[in-house]
C-alpha atoms as a PDB file:
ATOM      1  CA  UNK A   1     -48.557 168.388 119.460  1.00  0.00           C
ATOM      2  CA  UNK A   2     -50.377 171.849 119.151  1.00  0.00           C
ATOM      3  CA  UNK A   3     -47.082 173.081 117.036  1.00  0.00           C
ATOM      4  CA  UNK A   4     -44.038 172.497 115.921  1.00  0.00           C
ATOM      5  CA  UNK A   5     -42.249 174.452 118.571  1.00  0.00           C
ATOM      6  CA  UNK A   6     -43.907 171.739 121.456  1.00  0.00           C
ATOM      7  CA  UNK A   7     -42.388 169.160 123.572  1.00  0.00           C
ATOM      8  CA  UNK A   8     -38.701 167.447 123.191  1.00  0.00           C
ATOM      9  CA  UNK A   9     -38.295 167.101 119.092  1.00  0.00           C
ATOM     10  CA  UNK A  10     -37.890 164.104 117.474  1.00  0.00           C
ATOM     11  CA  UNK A  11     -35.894 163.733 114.094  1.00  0.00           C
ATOM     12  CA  UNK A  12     -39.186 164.398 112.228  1.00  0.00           C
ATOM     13  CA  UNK A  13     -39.632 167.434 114.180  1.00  0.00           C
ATOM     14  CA  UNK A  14     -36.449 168.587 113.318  1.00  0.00           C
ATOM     15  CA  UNK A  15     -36.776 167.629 109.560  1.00  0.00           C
ATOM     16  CA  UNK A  16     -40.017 169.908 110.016  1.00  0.00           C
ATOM     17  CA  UNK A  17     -38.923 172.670 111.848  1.00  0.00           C
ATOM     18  CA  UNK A  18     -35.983 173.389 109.361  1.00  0.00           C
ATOM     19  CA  UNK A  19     -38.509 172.669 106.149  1.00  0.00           C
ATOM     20  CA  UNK A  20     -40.725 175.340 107.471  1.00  0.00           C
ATOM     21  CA  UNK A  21     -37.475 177.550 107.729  1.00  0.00           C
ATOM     22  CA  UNK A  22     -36.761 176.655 103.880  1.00  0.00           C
ATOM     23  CA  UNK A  23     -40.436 178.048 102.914  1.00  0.00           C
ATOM     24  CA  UNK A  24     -39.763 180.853 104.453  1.00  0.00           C
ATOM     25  CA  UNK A  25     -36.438 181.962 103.452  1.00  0.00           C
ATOM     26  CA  UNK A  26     -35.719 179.609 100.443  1.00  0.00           C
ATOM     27  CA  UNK A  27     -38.784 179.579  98.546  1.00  0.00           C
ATOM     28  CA  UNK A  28     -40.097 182.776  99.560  1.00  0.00           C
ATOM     29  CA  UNK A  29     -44.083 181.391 100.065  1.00  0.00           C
ATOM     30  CA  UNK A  30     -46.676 183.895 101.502  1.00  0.00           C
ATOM     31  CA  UNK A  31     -47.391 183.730 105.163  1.00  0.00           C
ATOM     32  CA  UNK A  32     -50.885 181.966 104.550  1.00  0.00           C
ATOM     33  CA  UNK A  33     -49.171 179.285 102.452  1.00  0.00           C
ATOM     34  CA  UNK A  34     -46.374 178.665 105.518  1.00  0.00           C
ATOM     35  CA  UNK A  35     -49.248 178.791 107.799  1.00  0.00           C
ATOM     36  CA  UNK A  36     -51.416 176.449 105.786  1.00  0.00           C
ATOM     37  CA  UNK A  37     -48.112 173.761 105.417  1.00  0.00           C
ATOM     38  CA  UNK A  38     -47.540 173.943 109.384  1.00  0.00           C
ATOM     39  CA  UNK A  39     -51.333 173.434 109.833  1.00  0.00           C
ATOM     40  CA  UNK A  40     -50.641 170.164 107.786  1.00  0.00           C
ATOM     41  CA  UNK A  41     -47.233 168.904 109.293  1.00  0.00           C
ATOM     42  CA  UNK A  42     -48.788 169.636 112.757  1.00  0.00           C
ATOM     43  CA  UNK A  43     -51.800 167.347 111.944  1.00  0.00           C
ATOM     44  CA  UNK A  44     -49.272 164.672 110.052  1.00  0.00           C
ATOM     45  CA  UNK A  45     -46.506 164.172 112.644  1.00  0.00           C
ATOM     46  CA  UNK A  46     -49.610 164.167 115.329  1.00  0.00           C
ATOM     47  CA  UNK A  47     -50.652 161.022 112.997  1.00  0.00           C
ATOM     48  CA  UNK A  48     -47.023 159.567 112.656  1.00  0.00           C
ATOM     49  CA  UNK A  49     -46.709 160.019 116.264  1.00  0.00           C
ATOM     50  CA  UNK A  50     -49.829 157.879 117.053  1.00  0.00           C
ATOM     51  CA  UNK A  51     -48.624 155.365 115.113  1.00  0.00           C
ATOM     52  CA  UNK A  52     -45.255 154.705 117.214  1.00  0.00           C
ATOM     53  CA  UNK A  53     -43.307 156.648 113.891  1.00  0.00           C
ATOM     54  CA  UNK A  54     -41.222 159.220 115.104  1.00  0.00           C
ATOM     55  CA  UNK A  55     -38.159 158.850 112.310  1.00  0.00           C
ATOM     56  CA  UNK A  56     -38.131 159.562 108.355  1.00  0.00           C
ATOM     57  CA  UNK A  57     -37.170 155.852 108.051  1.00  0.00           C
ATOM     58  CA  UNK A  58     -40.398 154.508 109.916  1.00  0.00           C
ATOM     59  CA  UNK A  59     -42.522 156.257 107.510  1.00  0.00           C
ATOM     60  CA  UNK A  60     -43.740 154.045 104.789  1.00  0.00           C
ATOM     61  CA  UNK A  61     -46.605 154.065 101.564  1.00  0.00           C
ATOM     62  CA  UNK A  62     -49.105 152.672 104.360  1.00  0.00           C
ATOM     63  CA  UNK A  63     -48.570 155.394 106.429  1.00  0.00           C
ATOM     64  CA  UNK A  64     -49.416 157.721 104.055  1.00  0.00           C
ATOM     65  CA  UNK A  65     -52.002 155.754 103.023  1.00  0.00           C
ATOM     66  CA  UNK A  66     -53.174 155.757 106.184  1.00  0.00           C
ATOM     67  CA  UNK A  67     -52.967 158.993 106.783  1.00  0.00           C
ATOM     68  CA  UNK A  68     -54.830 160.219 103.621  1.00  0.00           C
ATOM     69  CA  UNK A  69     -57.453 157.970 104.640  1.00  0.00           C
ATOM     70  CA  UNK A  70     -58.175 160.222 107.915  1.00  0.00           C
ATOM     71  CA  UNK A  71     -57.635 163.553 106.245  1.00  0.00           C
ATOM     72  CA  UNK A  72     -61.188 162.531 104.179  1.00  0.00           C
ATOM     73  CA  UNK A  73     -63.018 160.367 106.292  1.00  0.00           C
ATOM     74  CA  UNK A  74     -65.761 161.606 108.110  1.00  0.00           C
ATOM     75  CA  UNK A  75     -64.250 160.569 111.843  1.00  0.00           C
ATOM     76  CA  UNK A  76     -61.089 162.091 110.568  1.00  0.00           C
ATOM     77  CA  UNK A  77     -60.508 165.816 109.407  1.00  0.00           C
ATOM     78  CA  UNK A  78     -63.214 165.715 107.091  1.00  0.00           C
ATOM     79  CA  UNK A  79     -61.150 168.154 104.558  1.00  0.00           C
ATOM     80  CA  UNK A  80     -62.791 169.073 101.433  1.00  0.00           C
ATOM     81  CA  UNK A  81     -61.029 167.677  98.413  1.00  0.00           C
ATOM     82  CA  UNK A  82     -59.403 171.291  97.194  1.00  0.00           C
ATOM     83  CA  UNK A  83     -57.556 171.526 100.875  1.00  0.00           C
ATOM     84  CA  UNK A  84     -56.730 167.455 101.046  1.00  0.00           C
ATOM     85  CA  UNK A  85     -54.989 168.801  97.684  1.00  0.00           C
ATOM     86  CA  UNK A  86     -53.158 171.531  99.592  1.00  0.00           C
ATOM     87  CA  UNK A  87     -52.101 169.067 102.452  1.00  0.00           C
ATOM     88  CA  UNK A  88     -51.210 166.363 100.149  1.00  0.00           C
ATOM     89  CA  UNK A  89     -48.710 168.853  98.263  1.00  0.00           C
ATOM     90  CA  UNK A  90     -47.432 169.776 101.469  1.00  0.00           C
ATOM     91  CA  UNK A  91     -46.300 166.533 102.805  1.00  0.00           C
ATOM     92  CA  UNK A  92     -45.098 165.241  99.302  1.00  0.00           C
ATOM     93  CA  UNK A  93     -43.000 168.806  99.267  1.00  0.00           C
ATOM     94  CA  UNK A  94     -41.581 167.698 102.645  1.00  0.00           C
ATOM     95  CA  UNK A  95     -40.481 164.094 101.980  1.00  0.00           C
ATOM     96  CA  UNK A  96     -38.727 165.284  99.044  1.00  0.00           C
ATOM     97  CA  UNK A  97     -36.827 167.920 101.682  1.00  0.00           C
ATOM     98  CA  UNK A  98     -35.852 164.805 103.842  1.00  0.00           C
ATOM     99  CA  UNK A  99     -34.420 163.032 100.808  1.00  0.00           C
ATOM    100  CA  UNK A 100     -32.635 166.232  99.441  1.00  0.00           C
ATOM    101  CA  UNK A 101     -31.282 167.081 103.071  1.00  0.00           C
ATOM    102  CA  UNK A 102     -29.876 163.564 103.969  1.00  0.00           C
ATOM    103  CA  UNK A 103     -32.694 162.636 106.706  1.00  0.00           C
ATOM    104  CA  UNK A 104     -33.665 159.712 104.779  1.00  0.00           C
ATOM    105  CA  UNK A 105     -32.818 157.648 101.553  1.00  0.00           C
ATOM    106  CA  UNK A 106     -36.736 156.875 100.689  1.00  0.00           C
ATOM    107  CA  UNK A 107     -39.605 158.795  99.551  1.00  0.00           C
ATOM    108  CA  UNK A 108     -42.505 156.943 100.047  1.00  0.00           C
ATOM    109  CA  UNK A 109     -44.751 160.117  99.229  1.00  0.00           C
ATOM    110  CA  UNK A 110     -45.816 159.378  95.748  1.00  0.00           C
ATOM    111  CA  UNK A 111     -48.883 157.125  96.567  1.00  0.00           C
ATOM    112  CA  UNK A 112     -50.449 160.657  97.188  1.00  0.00           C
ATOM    113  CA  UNK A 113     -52.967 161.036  94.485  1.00  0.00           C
ATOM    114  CA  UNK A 114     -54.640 164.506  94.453  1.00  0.00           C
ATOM    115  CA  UNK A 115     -58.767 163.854  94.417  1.00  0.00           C
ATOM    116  CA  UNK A 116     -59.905 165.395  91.622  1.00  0.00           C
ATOM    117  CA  UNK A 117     -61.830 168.729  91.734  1.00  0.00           C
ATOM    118  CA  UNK A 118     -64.573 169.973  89.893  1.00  0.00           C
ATOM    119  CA  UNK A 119     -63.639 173.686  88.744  1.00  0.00           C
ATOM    120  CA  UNK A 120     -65.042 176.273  90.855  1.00  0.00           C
ATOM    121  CA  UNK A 121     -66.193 179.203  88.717  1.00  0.00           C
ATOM    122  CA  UNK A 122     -65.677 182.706  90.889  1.00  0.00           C
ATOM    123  CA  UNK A 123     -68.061 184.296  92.058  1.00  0.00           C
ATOM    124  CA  UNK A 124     -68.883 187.790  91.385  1.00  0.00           C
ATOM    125  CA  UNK A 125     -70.645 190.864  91.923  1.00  0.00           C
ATOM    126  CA  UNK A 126     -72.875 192.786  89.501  1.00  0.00           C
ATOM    127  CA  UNK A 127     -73.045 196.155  88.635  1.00  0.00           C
ATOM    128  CA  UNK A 128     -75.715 197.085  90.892  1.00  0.00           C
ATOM    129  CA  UNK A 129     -74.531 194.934  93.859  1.00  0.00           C
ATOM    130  CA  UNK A 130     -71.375 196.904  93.371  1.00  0.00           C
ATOM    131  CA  UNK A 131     -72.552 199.813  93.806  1.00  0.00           C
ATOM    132  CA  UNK A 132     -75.253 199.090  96.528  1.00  0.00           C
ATOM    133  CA  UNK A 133     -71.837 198.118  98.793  1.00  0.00           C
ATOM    134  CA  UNK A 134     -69.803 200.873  97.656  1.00  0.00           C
ATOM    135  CA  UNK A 135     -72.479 203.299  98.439  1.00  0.00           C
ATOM    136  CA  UNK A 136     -72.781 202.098 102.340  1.00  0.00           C
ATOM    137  CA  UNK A 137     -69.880 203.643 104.305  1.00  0.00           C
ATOM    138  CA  UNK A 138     -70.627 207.136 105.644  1.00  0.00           C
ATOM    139  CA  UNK A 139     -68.077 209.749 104.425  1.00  0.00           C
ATOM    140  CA  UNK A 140     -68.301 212.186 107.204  1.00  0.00           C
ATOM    141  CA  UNK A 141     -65.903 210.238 109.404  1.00  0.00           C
ATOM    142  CA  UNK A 142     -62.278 209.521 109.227  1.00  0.00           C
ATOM    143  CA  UNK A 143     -63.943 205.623 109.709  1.00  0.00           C
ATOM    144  CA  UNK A 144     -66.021 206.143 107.199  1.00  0.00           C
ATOM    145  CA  UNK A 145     -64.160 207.639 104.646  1.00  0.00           C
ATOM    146  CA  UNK A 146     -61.491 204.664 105.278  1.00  0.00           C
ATOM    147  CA  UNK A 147     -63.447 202.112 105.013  1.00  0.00           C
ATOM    148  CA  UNK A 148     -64.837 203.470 101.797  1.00  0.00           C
ATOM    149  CA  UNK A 149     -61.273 203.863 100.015  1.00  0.00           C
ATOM    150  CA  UNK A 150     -61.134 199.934 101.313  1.00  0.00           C
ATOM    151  CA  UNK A 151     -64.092 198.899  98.901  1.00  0.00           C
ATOM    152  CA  UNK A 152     -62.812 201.214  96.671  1.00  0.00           C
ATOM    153  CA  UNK A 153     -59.596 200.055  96.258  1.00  0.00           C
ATOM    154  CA  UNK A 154     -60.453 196.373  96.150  1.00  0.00           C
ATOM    155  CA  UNK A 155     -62.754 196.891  93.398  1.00  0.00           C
ATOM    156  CA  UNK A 156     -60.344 198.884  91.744  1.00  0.00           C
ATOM    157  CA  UNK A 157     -57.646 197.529  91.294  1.00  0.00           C
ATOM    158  CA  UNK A 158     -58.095 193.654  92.145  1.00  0.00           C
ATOM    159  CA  UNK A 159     -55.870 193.629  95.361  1.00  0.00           C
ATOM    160  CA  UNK A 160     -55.634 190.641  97.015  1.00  0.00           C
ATOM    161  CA  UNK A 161     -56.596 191.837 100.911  1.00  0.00           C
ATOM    162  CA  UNK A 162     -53.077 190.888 101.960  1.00  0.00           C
ATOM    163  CA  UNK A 163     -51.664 193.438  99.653  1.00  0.00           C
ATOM    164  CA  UNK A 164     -53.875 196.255 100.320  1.00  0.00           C
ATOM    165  CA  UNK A 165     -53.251 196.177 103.889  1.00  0.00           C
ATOM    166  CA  UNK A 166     -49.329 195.495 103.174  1.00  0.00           C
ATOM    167  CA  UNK A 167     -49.375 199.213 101.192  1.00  0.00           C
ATOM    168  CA  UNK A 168     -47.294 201.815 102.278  1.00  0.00           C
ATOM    169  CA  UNK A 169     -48.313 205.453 101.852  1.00  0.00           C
ATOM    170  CA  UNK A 170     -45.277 205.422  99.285  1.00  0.00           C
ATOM    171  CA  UNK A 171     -46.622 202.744  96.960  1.00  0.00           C
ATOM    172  CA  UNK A 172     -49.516 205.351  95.725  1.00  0.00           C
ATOM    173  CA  UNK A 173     -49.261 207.723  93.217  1.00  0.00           C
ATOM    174  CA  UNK A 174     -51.866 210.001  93.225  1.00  0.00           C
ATOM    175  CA  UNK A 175     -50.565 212.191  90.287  1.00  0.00           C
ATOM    176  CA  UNK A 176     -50.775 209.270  87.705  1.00  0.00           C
ATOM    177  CA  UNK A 177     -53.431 207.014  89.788  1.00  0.00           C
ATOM    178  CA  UNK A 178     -51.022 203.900  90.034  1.00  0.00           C
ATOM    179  CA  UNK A 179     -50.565 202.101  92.997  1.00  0.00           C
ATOM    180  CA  UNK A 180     -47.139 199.388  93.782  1.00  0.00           C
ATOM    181  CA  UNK A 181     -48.485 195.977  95.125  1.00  0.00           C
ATOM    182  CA  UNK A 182     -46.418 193.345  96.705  1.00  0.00           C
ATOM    183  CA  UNK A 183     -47.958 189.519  95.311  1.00  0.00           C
ATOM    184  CA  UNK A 184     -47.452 186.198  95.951  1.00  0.00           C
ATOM    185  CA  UNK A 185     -43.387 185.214  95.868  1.00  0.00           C
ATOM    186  CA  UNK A 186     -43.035 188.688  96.979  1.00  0.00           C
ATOM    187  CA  UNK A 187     -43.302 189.970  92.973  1.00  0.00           C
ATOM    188  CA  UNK A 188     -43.854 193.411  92.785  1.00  0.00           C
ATOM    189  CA  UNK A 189     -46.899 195.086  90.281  1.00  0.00           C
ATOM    190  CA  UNK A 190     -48.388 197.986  89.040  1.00  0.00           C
ATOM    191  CA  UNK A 191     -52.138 198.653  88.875  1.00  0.00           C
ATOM    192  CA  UNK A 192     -53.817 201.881  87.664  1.00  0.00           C
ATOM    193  CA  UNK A 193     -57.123 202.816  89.533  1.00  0.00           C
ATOM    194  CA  UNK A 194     -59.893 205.309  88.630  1.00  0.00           C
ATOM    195  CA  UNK A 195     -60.632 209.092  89.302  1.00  0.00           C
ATOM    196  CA  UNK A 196     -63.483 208.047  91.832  1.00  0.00           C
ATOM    197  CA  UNK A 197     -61.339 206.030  93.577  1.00  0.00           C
ATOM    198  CA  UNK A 198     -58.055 208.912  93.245  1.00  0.00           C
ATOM    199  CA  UNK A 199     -60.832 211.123  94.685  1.00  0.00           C
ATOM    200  CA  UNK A 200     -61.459 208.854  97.836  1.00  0.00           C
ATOM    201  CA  UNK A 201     -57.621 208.306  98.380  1.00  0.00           C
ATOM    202  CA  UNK A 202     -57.040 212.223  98.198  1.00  0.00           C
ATOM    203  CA  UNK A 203     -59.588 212.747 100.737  1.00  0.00           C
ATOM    204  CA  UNK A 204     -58.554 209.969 103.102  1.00  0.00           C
ATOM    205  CA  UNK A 205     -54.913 210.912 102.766  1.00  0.00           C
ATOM    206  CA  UNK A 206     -55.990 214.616 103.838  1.00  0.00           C
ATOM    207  CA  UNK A 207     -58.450 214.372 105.849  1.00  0.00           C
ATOM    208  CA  UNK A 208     -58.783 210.780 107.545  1.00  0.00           C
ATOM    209  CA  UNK A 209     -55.553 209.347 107.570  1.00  0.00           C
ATOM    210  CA  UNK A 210     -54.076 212.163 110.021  1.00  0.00           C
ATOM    211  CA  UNK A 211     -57.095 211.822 112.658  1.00  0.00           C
ATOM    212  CA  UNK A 212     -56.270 207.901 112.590  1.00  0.00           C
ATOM    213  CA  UNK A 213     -52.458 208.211 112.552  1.00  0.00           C
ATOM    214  CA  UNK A 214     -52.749 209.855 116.335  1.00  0.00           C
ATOM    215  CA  UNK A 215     -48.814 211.000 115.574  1.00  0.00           C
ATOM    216  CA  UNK A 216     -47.243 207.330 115.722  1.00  0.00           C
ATOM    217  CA  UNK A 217     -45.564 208.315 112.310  1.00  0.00           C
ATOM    218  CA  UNK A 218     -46.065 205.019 110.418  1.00  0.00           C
ATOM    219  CA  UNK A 219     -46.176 203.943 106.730  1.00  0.00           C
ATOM    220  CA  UNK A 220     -48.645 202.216 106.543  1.00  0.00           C
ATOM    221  CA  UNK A 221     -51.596 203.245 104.451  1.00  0.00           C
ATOM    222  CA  UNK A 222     -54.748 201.591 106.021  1.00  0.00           C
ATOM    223  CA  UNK A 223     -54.682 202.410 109.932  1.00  0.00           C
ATOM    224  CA  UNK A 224     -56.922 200.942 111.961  1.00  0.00           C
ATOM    225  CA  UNK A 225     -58.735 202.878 114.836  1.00  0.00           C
ATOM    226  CA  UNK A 226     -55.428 202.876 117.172  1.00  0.00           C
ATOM    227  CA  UNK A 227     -53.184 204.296 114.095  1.00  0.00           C
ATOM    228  CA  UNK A 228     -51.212 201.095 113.494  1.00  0.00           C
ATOM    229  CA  UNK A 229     -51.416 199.304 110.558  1.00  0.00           C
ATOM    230  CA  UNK A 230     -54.833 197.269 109.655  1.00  0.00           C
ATOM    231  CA  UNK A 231     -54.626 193.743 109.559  1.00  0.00           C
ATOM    232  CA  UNK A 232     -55.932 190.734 107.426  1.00  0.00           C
ATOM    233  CA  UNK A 233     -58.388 189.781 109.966  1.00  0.00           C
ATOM    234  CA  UNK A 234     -59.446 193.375 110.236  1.00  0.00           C
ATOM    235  CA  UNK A 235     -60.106 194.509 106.732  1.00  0.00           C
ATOM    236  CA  UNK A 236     -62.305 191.162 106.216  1.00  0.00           C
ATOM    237  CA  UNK A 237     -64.550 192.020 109.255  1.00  0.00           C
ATOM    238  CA  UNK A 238     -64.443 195.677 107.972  1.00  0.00           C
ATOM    239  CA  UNK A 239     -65.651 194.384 104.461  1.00  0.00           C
ATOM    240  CA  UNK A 240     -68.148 191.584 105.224  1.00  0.00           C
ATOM    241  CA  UNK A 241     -69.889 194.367 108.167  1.00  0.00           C
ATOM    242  CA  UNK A 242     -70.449 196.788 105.425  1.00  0.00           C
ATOM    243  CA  UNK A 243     -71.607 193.612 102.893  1.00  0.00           C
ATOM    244  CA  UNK A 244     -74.114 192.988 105.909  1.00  0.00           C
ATOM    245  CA  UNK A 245     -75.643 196.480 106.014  1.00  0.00           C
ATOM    246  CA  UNK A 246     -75.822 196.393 102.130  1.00  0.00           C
ATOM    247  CA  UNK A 247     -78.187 192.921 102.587  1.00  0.00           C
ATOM    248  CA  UNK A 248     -75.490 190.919 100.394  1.00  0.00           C
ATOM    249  CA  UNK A 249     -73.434 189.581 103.132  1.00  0.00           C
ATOM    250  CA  UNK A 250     -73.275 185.638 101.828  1.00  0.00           C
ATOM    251  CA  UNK A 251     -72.540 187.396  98.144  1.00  0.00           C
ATOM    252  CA  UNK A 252     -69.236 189.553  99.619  1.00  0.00           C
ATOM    253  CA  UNK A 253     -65.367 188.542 100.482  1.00  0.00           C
ATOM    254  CA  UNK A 254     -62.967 190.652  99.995  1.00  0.00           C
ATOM    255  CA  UNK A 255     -61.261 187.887  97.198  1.00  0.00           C
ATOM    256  CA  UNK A 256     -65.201 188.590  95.566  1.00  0.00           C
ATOM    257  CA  UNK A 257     -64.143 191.785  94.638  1.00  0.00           C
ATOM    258  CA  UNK A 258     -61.081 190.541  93.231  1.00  0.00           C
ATOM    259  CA  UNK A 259     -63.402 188.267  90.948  1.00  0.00           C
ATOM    260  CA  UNK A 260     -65.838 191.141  90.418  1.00  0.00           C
ATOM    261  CA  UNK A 261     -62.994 193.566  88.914  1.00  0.00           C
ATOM    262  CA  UNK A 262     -61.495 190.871  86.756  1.00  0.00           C
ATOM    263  CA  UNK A 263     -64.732 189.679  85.626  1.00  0.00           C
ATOM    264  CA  UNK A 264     -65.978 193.461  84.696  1.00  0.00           C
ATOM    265  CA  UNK A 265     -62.681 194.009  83.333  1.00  0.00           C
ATOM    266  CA  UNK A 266     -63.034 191.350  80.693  1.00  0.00           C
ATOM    267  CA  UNK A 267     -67.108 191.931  80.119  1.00  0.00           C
ATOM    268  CA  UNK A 268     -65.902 195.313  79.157  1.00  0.00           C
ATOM    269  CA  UNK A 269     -63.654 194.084  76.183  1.00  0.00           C
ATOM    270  CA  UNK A 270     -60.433 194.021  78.516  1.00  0.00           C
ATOM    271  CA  UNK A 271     -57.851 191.099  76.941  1.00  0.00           C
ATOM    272  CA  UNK A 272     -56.786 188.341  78.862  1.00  0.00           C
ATOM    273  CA  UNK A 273     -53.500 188.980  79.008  1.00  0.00           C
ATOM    274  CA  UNK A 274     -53.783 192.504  80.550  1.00  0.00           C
ATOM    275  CA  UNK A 275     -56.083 190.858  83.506  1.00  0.00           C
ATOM    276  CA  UNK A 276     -53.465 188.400  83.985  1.00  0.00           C
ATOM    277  CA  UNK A 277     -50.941 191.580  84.249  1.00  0.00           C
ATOM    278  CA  UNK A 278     -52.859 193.269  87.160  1.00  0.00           C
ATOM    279  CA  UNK A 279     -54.287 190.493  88.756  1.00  0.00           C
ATOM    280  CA  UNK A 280     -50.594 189.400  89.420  1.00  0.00           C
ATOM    281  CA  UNK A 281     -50.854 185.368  87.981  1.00  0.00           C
ATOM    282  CA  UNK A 282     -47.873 184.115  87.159  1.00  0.00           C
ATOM    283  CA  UNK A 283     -49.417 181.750  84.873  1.00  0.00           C
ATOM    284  CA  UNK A 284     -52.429 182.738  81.690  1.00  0.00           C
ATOM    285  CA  UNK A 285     -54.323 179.690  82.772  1.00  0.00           C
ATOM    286  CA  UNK A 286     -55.278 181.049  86.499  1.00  0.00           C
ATOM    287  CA  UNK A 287     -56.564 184.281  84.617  1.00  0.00           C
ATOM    288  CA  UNK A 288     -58.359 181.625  81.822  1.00  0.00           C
ATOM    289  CA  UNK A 289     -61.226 180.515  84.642  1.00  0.00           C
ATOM    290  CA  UNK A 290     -62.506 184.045  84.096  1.00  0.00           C
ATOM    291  CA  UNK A 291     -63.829 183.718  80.459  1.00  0.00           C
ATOM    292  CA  UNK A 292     -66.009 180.902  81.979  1.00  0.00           C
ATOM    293  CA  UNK A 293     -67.386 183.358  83.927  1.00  0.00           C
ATOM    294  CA  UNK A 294     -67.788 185.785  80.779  1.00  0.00           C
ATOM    295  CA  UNK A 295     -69.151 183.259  78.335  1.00  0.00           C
ATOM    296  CA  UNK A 296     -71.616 182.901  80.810  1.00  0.00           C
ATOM    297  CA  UNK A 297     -73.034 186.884  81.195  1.00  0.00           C
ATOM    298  CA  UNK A 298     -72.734 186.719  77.377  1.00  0.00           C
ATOM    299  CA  UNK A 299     -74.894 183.607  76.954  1.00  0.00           C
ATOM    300  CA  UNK A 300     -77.411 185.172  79.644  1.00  0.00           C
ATOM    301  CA  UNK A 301     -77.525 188.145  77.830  1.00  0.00           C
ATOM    302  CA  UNK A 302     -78.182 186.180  74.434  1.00  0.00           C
ATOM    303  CA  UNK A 303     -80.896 184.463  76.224  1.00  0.00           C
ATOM    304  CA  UNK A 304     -82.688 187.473  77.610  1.00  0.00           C
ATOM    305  CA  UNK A 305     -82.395 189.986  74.178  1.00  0.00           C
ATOM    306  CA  UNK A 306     -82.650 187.738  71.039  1.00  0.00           C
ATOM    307  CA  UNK A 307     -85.699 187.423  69.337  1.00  0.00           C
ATOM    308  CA  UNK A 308     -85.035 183.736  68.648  1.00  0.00           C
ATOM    309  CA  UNK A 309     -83.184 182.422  71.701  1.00  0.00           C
END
């Protein structure tokens, strides 16, 4: 089964089909998260389908079992443990959908134990790495000058890459340097951004923007090279081609720069409550990995200046 669309459906591919239509319009989810859960339910009723289960009834604790087995063993999927997290979450959320919608009485989903994970501190730029990228697209160019309002804005403001290539020209405000970002769960935010970066947007809207719109009248505020709006896909090739002419390409995604502004924000004495604000979490202990990151600068810095370190 290469989807969920394939072949004659069975009850599970039903139960599927209509959970995926509950993500979307129920719960809201981005379109990554939807796409991550149908990577998983593709890969799950493949497994359930191997093993002569085709019906929420079949499906017992051993199949699960089973089945978490192969998502971590080497002749299996070979996940790492932070996406057999993801999948695990996914399936557990869909057995509870069977139960709720009347497909079956049972939900044998709770043997799913999440591995655990060892925290993963971000990764970010420094001040002089920061610069170094910013300072490699040309400006003489409506390409140029695009791609430099890109890096610009990223740094910024902390945009994830989905919501900077989601931006409408509405959702900037030149006048007050504020720009309107759509988040996860489709929550709406406001994020200031700095004269440098005001300046960059002012020239692109004047002078680039028009050469790349090519008259098809659109709103959106990135173009790519053909006028239409820039993808996801596009603005990470954009990003990581100008992190390989800077000589930091296996330092630079565009979620890095998302690290890097949050991390300067708080080196610079911002409080943790205001980088939860603009980085969009929904929850203070997303935005609490970041003093991790801070306590360590501080203790380098300790290190390298005090007399009796």
């Amino acid at each position: 089964m290469k989807d969920l669309s394939d072949g004659e459906p069975s009850e599970l591919v039903t139960a599927a089909r209509e959970f995926v239509n509950y993500l979307q319009i129920e719960k809201g989810l981005s379109a990554n998260t939807i796409s991550a859960y149908r990577r998983t339910l593709v890969r799950y009723l493949d497994f359930l389908a191997e093993n002569g289960i085709d019906s929420p009834e079949s499906v017992t604790k051993d199949s699960l079992v089973a089945f978490s087995a192969k998502l971590q063993d080497r002749e299996g999927y070979r996940l790492s443990p932070r996406s057999v997290a993801q999948a695990f979450s996914a399936v557990r959320m869909f057995h509870r959908f069977m139960v709720t919608e009347g497909y079956t009485e049972v939900d044998p989903s709770s043997v799913l134990t999440s591995p655990r994970m060892t925290m993963r501190l971000p990764r970010a730029l420094n001040h002089e790495q920061v610069e170094k990228l910013l300072g490699v697209p040309g400006g003489g160019d409506e390409k140029g000058i695009r791609d430099r309002l890109i890096l610009e804005m990223l740094y910024a403001t902390g945009m994830r890459i989905s919501e900077l290539v989601g931006l409408d020209v509405g959702d900037v405000d030149l006048s007050e340097r504020l720009v309107t970002c759509r988040g996860k769960g489709g929550k709406w935010r406001i994020v200031p951004f700095g004269r440098t970066t005001g300046d960059t947007l002012e020239t692109y809207l004047k002078d680039a923007r028009p050469e790349l719109e090519r008259s098809r009248g659109g709103p959106a505020l990135i173009l790519n090279m053909r006028g239409g709006r820039l993808t996801r896909q596009g603005c990470w090739k954009i990003v990581k081609g100008h992190a390989r002419a800077a000589g930091i390409e296996d330092l630079v995604t565009p979620h890095v720069l998302r690290h890097t502004f949050a991390t300067h924000l708080l080196e610079g004495g911002a409080g943790l409550l205001v980088v939860q604000e603009l980085l969009g979490h929904v929850s203070i202990s997303t935005t609490q990995i970041y003093t991790e990151v801070t306590r360590k600068h501080l203790m380098d810095v300790y290190r390298r200046t005090h007399p009796r370190a």
